[in-house]
N, C-alpha and C. Protein backbone atom coordinates (compact mmCIF):
# COMPACT_ATOMS: atom_id res chain seq x y z
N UNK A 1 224.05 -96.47 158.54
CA UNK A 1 225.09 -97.16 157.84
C UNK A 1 225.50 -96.32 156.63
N UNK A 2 226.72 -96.01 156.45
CA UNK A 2 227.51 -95.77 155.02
C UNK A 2 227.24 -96.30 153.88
N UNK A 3 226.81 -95.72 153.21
CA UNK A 3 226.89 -96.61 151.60
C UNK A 3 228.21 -96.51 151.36
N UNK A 4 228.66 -98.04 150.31
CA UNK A 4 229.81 -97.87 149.70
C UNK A 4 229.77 -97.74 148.32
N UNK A 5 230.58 -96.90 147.92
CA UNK A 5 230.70 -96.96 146.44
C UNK A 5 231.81 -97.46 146.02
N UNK A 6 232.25 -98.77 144.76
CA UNK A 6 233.08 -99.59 144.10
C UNK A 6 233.39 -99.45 142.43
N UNK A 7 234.34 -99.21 142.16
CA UNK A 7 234.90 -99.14 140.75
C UNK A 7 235.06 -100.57 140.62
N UNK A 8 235.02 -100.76 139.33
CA UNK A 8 236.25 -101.90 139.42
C UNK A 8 235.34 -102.70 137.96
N UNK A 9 236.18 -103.89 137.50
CA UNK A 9 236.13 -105.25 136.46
C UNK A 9 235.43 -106.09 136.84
N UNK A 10 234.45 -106.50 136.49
CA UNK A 10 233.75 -107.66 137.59
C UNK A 10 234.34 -109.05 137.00
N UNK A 11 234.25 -109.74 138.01
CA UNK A 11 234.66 -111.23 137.95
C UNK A 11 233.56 -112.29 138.07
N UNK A 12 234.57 -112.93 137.28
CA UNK A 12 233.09 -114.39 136.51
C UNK A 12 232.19 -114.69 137.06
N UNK A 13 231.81 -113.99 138.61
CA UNK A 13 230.88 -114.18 138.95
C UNK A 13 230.01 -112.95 139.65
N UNK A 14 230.36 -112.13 139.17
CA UNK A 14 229.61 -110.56 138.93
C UNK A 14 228.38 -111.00 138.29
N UNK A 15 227.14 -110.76 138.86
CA UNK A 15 226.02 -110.84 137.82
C UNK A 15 225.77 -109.67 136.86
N UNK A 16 225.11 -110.04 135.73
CA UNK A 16 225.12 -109.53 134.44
C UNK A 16 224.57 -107.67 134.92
N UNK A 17 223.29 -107.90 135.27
CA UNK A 17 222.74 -106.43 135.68
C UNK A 17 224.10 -105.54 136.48
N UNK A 18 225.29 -105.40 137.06
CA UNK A 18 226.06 -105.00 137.33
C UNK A 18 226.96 -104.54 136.50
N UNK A 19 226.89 -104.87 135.52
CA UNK A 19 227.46 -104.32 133.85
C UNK A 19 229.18 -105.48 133.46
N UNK A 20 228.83 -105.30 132.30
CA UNK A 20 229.86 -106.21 131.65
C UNK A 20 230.42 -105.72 130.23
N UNK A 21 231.02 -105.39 129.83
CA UNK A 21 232.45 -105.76 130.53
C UNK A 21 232.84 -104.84 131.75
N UNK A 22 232.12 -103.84 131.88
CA UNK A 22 232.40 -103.05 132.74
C UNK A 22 231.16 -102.82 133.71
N UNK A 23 231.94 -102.65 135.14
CA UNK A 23 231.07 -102.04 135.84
C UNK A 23 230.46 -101.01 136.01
N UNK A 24 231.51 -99.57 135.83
CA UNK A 24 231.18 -98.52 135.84
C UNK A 24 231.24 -98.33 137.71
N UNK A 25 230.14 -97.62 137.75
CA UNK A 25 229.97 -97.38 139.62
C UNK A 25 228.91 -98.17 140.04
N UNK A 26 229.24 -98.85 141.22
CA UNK A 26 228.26 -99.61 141.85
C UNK A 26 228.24 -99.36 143.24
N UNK A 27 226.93 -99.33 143.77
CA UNK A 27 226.93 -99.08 145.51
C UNK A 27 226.63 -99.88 146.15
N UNK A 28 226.59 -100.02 147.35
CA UNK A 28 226.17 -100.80 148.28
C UNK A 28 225.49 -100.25 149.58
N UNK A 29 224.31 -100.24 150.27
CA UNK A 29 223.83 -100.15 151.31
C UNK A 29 223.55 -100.87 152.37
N UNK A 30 224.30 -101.60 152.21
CA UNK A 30 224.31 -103.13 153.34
C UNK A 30 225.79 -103.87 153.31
N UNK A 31 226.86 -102.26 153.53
CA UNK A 31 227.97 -103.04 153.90
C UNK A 31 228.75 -104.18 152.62
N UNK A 32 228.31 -104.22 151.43
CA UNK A 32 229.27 -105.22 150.65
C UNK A 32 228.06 -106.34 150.62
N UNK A 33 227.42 -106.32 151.09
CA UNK A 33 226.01 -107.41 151.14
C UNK A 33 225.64 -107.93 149.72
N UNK A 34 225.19 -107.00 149.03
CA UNK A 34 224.61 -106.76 147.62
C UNK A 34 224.62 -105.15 147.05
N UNK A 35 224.77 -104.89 145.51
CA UNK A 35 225.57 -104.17 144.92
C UNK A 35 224.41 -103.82 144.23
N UNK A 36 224.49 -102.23 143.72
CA UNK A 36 223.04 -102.23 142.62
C UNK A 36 224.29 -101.02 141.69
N UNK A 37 223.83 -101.22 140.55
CA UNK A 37 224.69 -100.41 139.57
C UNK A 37 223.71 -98.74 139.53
N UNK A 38 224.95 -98.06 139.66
CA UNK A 38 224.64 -96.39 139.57
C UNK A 38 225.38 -95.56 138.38
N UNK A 39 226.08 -95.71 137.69
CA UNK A 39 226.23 -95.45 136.45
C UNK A 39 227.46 -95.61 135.76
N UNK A 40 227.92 -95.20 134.43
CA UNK A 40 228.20 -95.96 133.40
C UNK A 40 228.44 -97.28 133.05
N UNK A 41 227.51 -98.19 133.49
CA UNK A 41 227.31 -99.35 133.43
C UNK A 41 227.56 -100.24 132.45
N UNK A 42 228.36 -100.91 132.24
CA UNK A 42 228.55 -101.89 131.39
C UNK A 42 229.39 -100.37 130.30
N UNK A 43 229.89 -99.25 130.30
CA UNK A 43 230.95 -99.00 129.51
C UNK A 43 231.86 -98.12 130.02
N UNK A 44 232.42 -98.37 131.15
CA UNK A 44 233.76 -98.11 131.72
C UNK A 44 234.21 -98.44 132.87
N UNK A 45 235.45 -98.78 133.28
CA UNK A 45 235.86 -99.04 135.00
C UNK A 45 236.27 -97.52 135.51
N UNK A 46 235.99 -97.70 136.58
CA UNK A 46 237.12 -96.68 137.28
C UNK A 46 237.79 -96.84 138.58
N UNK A 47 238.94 -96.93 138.40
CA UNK A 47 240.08 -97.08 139.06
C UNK A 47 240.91 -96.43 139.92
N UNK A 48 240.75 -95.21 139.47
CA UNK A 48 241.04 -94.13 140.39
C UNK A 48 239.43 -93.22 140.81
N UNK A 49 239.40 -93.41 141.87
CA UNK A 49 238.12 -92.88 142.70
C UNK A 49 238.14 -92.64 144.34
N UNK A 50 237.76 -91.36 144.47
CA UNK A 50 237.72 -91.09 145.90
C UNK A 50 236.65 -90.14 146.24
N UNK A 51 236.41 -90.03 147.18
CA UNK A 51 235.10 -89.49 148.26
C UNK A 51 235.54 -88.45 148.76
N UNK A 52 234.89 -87.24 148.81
CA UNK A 52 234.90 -86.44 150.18
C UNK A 52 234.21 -86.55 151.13
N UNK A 53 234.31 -86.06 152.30
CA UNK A 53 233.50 -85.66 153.46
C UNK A 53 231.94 -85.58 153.13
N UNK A 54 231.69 -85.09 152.29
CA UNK A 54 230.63 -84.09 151.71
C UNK A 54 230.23 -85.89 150.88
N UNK A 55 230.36 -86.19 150.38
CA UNK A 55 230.14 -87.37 149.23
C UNK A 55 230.51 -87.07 148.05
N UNK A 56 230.84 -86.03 147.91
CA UNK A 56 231.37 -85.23 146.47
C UNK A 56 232.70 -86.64 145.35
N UNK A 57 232.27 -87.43 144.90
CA UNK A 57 233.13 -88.16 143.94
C UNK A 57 233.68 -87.40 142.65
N UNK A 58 234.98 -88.50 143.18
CA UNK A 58 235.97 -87.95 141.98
C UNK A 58 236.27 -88.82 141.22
N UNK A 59 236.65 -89.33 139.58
CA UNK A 59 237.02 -90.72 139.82
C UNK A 59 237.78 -90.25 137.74
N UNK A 60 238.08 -91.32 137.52
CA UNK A 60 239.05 -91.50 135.93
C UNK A 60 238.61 -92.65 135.62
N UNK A 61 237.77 -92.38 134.62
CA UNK A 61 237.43 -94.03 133.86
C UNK A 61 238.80 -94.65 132.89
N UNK A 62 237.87 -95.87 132.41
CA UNK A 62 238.90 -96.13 132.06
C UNK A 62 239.19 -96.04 130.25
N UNK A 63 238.26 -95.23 129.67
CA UNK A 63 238.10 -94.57 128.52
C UNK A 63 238.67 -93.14 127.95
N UNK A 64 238.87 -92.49 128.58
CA UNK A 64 239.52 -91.22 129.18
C UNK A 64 240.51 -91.03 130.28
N UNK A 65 241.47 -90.30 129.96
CA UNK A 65 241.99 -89.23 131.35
C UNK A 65 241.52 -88.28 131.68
N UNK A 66 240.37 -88.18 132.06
CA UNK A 66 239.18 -86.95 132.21
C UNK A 66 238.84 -87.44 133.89
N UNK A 67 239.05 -86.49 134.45
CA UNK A 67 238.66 -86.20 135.96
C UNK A 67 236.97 -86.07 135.79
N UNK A 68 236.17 -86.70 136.31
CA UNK A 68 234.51 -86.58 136.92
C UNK A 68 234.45 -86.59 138.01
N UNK A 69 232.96 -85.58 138.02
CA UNK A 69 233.04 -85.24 139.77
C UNK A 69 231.30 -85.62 139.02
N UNK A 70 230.80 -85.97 140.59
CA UNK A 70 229.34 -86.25 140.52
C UNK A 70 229.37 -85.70 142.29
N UNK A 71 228.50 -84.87 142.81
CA UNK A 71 227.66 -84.20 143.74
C UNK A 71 226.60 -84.94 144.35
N UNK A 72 225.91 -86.21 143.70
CA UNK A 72 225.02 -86.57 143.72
C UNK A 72 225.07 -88.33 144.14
N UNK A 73 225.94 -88.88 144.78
CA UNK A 73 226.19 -90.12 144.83
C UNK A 73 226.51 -90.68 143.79
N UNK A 74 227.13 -90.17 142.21
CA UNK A 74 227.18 -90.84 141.25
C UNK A 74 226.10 -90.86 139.99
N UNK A 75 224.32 -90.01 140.39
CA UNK A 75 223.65 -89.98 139.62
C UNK A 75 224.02 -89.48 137.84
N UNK A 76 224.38 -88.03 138.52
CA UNK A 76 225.19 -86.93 137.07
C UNK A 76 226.66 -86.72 137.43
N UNK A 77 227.45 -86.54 136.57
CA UNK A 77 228.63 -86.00 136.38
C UNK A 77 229.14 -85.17 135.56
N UNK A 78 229.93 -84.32 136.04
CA UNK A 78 230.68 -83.10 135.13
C UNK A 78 231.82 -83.54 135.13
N UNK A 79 232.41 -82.87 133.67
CA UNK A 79 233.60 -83.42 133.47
C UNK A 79 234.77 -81.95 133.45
N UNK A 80 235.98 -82.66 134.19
CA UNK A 80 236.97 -81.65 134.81
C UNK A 80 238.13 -81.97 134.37
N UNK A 81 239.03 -81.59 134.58
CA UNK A 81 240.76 -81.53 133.90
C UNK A 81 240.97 -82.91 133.13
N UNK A 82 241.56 -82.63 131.72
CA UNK A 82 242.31 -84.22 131.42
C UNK A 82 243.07 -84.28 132.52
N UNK A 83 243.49 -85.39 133.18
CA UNK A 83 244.59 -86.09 133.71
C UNK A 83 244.83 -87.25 133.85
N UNK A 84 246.26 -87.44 133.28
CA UNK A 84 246.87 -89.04 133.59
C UNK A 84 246.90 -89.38 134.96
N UNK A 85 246.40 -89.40 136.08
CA UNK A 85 246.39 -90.04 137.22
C UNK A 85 246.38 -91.05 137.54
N UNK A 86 247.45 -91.89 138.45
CA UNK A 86 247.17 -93.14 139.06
C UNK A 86 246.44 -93.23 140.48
N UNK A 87 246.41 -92.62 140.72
CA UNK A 87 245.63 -92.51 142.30
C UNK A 87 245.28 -90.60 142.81
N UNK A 88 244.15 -90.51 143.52
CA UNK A 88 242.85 -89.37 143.85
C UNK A 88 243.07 -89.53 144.99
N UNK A 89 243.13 -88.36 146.00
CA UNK A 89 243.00 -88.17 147.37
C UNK A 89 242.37 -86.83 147.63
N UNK A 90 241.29 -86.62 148.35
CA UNK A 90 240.41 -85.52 148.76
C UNK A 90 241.18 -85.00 150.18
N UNK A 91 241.69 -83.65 149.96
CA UNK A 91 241.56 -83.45 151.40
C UNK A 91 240.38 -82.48 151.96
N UNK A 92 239.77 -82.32 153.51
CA UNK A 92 239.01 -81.81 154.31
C UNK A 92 238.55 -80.13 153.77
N UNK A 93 239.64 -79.67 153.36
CA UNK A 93 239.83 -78.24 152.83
C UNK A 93 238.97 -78.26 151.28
N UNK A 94 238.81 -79.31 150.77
CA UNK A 94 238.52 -79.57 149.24
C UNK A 94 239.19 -79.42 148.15
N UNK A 95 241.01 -79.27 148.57
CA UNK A 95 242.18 -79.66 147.91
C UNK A 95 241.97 -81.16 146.92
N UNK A 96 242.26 -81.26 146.05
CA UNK A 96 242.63 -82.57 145.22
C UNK A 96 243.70 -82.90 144.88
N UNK A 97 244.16 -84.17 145.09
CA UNK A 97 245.89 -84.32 145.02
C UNK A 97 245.70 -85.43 144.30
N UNK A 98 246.52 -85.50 143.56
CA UNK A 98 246.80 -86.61 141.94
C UNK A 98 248.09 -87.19 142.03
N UNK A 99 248.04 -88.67 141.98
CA UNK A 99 249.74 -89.08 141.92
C UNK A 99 249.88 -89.40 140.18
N UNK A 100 250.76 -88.40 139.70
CA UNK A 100 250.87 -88.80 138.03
C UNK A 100 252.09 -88.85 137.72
N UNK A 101 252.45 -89.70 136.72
CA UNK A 101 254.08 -89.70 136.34
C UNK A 101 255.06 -88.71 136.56
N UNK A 102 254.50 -87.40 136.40
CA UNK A 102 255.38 -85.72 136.40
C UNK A 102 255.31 -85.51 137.90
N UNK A 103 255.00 -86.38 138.71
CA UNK A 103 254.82 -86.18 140.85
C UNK A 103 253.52 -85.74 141.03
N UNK A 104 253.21 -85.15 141.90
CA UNK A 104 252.03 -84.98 142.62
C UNK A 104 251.73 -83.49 141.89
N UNK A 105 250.22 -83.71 141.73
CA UNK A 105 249.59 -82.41 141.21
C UNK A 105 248.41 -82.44 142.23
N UNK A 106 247.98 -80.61 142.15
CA UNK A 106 247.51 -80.49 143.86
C UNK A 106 245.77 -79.48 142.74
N UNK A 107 244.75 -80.03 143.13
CA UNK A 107 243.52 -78.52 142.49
C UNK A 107 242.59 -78.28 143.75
N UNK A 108 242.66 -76.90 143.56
CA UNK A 108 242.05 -76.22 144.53
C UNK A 108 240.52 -75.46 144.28
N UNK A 109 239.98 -75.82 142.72
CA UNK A 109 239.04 -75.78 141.85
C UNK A 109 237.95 -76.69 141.65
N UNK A 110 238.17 -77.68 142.36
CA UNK A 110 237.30 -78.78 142.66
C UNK A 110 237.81 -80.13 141.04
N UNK A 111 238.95 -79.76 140.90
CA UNK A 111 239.25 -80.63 139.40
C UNK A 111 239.08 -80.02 138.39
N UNK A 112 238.68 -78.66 138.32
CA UNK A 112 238.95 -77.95 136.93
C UNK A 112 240.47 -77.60 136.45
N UNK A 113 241.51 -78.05 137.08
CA UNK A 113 242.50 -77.39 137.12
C UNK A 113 243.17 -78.48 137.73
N UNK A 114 244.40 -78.38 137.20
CA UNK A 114 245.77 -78.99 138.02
C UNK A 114 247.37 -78.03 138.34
N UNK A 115 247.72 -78.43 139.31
CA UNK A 115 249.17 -77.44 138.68
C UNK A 115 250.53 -78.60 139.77
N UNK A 116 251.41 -78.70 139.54
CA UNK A 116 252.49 -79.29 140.37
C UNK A 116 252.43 -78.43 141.77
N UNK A 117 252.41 -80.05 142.32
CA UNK A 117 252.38 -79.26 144.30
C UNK A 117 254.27 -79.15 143.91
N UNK A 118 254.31 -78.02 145.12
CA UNK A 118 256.05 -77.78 144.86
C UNK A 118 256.35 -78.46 145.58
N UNK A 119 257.64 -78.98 144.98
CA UNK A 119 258.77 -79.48 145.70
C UNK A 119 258.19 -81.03 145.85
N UNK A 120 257.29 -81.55 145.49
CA UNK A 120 256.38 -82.55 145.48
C UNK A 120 257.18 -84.18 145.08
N UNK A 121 257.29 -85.24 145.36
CA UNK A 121 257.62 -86.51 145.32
C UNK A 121 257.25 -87.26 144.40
N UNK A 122 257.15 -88.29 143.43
CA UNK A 122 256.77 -88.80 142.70
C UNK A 122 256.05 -89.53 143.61
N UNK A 123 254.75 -89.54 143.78
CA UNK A 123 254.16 -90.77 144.70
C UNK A 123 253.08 -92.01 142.86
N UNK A 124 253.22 -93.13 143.80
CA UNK A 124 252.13 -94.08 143.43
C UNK A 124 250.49 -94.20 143.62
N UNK A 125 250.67 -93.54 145.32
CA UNK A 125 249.56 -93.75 146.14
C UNK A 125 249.94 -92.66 147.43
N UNK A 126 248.40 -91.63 146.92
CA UNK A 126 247.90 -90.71 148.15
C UNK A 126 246.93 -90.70 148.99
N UNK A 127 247.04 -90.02 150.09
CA UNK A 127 246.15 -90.44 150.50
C UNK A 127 245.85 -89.08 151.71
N UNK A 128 244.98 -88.08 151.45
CA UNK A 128 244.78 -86.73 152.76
C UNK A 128 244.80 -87.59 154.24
N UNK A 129 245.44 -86.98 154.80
CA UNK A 129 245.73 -86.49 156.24
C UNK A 129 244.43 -85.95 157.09
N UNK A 130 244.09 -86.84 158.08
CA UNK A 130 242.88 -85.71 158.46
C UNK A 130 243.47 -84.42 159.24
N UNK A 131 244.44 -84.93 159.75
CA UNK A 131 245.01 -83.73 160.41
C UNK A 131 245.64 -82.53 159.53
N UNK A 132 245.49 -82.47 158.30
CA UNK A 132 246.21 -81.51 157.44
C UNK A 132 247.00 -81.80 155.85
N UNK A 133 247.42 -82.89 156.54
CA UNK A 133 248.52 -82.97 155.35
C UNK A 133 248.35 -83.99 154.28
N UNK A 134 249.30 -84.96 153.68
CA UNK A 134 248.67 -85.61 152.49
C UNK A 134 250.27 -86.51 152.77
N UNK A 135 249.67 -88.09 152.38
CA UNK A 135 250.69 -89.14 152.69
C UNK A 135 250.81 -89.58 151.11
N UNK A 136 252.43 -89.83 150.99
CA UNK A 136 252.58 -90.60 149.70
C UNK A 136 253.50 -91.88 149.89
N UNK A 137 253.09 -92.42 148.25
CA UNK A 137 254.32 -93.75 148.38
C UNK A 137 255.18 -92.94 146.81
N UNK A 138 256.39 -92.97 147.17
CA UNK A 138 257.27 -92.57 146.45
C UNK A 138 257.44 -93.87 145.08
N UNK A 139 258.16 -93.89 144.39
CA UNK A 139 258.04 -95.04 142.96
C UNK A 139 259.33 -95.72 143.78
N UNK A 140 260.03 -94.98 144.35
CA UNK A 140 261.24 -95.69 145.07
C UNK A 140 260.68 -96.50 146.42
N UNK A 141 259.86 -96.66 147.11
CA UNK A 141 259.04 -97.20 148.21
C UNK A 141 259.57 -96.66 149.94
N UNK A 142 259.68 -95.11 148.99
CA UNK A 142 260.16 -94.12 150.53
C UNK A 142 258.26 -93.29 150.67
N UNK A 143 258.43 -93.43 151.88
CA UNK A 143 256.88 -93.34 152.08
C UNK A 143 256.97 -91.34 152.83
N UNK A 144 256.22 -90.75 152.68
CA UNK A 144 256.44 -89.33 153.08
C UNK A 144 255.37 -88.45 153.18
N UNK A 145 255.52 -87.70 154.26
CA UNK A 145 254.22 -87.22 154.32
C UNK A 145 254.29 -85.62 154.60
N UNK A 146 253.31 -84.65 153.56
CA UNK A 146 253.57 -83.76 153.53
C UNK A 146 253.30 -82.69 154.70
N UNK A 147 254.27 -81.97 155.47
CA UNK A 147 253.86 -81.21 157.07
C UNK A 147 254.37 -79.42 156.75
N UNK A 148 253.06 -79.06 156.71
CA UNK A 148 253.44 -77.79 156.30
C UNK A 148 253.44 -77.16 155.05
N UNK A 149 255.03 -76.84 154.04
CA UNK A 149 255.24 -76.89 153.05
C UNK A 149 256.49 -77.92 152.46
N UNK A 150 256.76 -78.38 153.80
CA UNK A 150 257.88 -79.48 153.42
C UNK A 150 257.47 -80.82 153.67
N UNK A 151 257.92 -82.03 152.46
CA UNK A 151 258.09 -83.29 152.59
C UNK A 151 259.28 -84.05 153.77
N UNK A 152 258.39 -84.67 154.69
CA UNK A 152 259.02 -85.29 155.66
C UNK A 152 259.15 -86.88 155.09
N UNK A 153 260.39 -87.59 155.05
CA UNK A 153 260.37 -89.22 155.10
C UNK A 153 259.70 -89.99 156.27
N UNK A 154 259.12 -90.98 156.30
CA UNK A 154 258.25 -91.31 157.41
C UNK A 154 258.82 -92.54 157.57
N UNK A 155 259.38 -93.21 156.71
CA UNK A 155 259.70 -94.91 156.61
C UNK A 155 259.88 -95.37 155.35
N UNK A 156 259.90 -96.62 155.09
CA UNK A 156 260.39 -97.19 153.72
C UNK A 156 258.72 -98.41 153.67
N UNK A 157 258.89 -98.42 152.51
CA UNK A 157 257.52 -99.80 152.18
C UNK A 157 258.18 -101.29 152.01
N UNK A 158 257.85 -101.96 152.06
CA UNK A 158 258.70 -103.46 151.31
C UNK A 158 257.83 -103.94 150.05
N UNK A 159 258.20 -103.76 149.05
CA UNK A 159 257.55 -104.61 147.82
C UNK A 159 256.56 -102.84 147.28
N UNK A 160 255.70 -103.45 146.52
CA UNK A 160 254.53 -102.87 146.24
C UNK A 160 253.48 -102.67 147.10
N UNK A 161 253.16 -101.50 147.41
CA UNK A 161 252.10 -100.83 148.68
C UNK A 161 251.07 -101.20 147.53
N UNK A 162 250.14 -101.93 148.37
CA UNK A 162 248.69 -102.30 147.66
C UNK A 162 247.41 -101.35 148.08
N UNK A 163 248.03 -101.03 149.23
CA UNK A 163 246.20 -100.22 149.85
C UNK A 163 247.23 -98.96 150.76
N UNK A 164 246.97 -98.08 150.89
CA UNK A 164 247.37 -96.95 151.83
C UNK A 164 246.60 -96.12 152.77
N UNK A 165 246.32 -95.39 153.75
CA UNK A 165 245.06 -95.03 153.94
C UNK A 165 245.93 -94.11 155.89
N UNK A 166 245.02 -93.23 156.34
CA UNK A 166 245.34 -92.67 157.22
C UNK A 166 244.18 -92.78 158.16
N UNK A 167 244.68 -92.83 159.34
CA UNK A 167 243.62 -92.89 160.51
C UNK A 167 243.43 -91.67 161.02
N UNK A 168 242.29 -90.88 161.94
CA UNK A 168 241.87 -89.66 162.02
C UNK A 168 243.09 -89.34 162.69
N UNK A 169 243.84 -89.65 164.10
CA UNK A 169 244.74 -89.05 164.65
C UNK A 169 246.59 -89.21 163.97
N UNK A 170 246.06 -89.37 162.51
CA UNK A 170 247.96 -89.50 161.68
C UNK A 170 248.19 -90.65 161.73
N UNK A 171 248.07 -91.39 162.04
CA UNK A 171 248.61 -92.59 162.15
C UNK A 171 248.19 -93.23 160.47
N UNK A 172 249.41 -93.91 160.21
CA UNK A 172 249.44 -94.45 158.71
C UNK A 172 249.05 -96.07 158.27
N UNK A 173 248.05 -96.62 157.67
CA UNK A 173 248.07 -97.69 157.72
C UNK A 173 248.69 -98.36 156.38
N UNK A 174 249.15 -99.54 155.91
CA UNK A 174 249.27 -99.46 154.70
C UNK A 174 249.31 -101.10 154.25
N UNK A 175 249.03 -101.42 153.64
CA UNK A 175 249.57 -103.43 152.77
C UNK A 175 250.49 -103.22 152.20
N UNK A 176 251.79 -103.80 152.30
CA UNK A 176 252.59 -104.36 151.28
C UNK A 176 252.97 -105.48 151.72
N UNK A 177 254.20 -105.67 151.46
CA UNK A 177 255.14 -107.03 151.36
C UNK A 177 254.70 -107.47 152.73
N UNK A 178 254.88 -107.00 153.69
CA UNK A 178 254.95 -107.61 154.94
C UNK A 178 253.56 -107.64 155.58
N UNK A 179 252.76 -107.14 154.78
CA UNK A 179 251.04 -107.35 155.47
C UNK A 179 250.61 -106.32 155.61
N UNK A 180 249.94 -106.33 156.66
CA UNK A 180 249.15 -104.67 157.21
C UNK A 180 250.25 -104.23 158.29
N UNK A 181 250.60 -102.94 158.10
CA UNK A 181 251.37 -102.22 158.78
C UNK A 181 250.66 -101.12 159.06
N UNK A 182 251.23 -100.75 160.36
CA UNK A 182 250.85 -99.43 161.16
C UNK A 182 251.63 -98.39 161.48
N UNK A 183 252.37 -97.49 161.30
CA UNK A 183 252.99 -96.58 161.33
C UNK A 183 252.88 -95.56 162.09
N UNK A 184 253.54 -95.16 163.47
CA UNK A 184 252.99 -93.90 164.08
C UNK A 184 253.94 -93.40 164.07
N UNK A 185 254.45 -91.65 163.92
CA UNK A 185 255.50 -90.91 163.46
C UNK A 185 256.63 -91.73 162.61
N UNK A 186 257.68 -92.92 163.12
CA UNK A 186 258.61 -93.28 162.25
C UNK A 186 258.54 -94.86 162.41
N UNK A 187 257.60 -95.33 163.74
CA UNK A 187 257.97 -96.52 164.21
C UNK A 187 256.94 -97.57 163.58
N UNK A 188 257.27 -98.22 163.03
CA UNK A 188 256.10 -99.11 162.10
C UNK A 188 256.16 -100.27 162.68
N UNK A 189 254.85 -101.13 162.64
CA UNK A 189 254.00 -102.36 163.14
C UNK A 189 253.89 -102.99 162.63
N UNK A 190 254.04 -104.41 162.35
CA UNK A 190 253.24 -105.48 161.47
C UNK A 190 252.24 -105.41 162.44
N UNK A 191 250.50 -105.93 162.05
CA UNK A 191 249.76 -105.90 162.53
C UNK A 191 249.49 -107.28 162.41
N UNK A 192 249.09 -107.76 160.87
CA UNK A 192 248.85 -109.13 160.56
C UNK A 192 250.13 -108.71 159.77
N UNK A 193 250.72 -110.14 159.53
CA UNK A 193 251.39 -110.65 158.81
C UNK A 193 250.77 -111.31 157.62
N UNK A 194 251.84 -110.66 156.55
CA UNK A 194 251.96 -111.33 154.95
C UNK A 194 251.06 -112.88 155.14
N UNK A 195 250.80 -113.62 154.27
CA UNK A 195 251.13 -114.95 154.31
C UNK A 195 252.20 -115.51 153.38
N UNK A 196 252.38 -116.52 153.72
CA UNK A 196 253.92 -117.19 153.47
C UNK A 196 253.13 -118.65 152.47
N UNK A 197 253.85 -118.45 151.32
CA UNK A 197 253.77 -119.48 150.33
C UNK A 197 254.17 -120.97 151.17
């Protein structure tokens, strides 16, 4: 089984040993079962966080715009580029792609470094490609995915994309307005549907 690792604010019914006001990083080895705290506990969230292949974490508390990487499931961390980032995507290669107000910034340094991917989109939310490339949500809710050195349009989002994420053979999954959608080259799916007030 996968361990999971969770950022996040705990809610009124977060127990105390999980940290308060903040969580910091917490894991799980039983699937979401039960949670044991792995570090900065009780003094920071983090919100932007992602995984490699490798387990290699990346993540932005919420005290700093300071990129951390921990090697170790979260035990130690080094600290790597300021950046304003809203969302972390690892690709396979060990590329790092950042969605930040100025568009997508791409490090090939493991986070010591940033520089503008060219020609790059303002995305919200990234997310690597296993097959290569790297999927965004534009601030306009044009969704695009990078093939090669050029940005391809893939489809449009409805509302605010809440979760984004890619399946091993390209295929795009994503939440917004209309629920869980599935996307293969241009032709998109409701899978489940929204619910309706």
């Amino acid at each position: 089984m996968t361990p999971s690792t969770r950022p996040g604010t705990p809610a009124l019914s977060t127990p105390a040993e999980l940290g308060a006001p903040n969580l910091g990083i917490i894991r799980s080895l039983d699937a979401g079962a039960s949670w044991e705290p792995v570090a900065f506990t009780g003094e920071e969230d983090f919100h932007v966080l992602t995984v490699t292949g490798d387990g290699t974490l990346y993540g932005i508390g919420s005290s700093r715009l300071l990129l951390r990487t921990s090697s170790d499931g979260g035990q130690s961390w080094a600290d790597g580029a300021e950046l304003p980032a809203v969302d972390l995507a690892a690709a396979t290669d060990g590329t790092l792609y950042a969605a930040t107000q100025d568009g997508l910034q791409h490090s090939t340094d493991g986070g010591a470094t940033f520089t503008p991917a060219p020609d790059a989109p303002v995305p919200y939310l990234v997310e690597t490609d296993p097959t290569g490339g790297v999927v965004g949500v534009d601030t306009d809710g044009t969704l695009r995915r990078l093939v090669g050195t050029g940005w391809e349009n893939v489809g449009t989002t409805t509302g605010t994309v809440q979760a984004l994420g890619v399946t091993g053979d390209g295929a795009i999954v994503l939440v917004d307005d209309r629920g869980v959608v599935w996307i293969r080259d241009t032709t998109a799916t409701v899978l489940i549907p929204a619910a309706t007030p």
